[in-house]
Every structure is written in structure tokens, then in C-alpha cells.
C-alpha atoms as a PDB file:
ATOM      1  CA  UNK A   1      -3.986 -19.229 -17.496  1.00  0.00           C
ATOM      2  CA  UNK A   2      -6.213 -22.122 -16.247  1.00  0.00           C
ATOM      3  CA  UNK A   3      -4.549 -21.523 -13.058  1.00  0.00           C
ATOM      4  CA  UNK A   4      -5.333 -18.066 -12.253  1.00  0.00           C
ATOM      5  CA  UNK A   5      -9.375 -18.312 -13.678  1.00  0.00           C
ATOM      6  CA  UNK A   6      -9.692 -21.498 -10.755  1.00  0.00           C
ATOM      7  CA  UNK A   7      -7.945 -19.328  -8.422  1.00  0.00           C
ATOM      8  CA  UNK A   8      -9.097 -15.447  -8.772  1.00  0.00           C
ATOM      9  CA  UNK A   9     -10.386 -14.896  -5.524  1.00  0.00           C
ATOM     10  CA  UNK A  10      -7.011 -16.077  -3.279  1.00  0.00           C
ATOM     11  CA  UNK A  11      -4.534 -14.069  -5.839  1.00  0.00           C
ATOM     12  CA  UNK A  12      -6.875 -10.687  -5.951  1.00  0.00           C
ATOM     13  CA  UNK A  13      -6.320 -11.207  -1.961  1.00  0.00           C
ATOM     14  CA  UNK A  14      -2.724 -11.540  -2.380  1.00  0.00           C
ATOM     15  CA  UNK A  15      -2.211  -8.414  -4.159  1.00  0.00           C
ATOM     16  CA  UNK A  16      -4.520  -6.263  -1.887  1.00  0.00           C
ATOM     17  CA  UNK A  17      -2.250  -7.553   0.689  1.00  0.00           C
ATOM     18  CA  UNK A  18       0.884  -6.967  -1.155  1.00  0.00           C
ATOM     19  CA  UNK A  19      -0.769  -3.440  -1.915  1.00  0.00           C
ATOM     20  CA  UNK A  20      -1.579  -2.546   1.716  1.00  0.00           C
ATOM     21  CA  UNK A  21       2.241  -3.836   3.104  1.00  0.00           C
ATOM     22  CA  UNK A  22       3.748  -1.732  -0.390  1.00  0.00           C
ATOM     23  CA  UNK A  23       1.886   1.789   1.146  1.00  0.00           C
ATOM     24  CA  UNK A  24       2.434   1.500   4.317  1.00  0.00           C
ATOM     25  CA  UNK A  25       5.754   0.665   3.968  1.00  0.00           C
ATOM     26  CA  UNK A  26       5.632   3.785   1.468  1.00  0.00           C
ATOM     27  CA  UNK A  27       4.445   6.056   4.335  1.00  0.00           C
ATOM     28  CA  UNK A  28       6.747   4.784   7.040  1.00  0.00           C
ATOM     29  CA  UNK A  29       9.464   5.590   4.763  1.00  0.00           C
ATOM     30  CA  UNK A  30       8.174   8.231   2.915  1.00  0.00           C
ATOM     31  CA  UNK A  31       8.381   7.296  -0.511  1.00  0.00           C
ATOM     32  CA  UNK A  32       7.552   8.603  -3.386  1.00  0.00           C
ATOM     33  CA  UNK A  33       3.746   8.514  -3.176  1.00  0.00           C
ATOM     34  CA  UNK A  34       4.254  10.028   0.594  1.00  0.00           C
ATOM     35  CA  UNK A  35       5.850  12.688  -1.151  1.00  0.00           C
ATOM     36  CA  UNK A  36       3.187  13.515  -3.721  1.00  0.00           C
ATOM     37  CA  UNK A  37       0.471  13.958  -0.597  1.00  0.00           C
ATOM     38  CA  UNK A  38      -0.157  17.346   0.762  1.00  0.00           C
ATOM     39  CA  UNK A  39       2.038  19.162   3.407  1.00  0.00           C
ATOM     40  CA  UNK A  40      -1.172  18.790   5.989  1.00  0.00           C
ATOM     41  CA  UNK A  41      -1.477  14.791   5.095  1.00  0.00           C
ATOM     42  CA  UNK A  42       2.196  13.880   5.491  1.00  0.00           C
ATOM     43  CA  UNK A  43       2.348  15.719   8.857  1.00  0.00           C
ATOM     44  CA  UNK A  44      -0.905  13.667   9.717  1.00  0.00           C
ATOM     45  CA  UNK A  45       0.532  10.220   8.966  1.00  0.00           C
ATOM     46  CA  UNK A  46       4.155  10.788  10.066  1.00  0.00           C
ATOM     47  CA  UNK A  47       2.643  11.505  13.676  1.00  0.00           C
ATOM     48  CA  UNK A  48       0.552   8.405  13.346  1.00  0.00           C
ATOM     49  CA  UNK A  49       3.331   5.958  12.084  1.00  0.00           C
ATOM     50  CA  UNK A  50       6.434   7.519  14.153  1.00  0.00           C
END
């Protein structure tokens, strides 16, 4: 525990970054939170990603 109060700042990084790579990985392959979006969204971010 000592560990992560010295070191909040680089691990709250690490898991926006991990959280960014998990949705866009999501979108490209149109996971399950792709599929929870509107009909009018997914069109929108399959043109952008394909």
C-alpha cells in the first residue's frame, strides 16, 4: 500500500492509458460496449476506424 500512495499519479496514468487502448480496441472490434451505442454512433465510428 505504501507503494501505490508514493506513486498515485504514474498508476492513475497507466490505467487511463490502459482505458483508452481497452475502448478503442472495443470499437475497432466492436465489442460489447460498441454494441450498446446507438445505430447512428456505431455507423459514425465504424467509418472513422475502418
Amino acid at each position: 500500500m505504501k507503494w501505490i500512495s508514493k506513486n498515485k499519479k504514474p498508476l492513475i496514468l497507466f490505467l487511463i492509458i490502459i482505458i483508452c487502448v481497452a475502448g478503442l480496441l472495443d470499437i475497432k472490434y466492436e465489442g460489447l460496449f460498441f454494441q450498446i451505442l446507438p445505430k447512428s454512433i456505431q455507423t459514425y465510428l465504424a467509418d472513422i476506424v475502418h
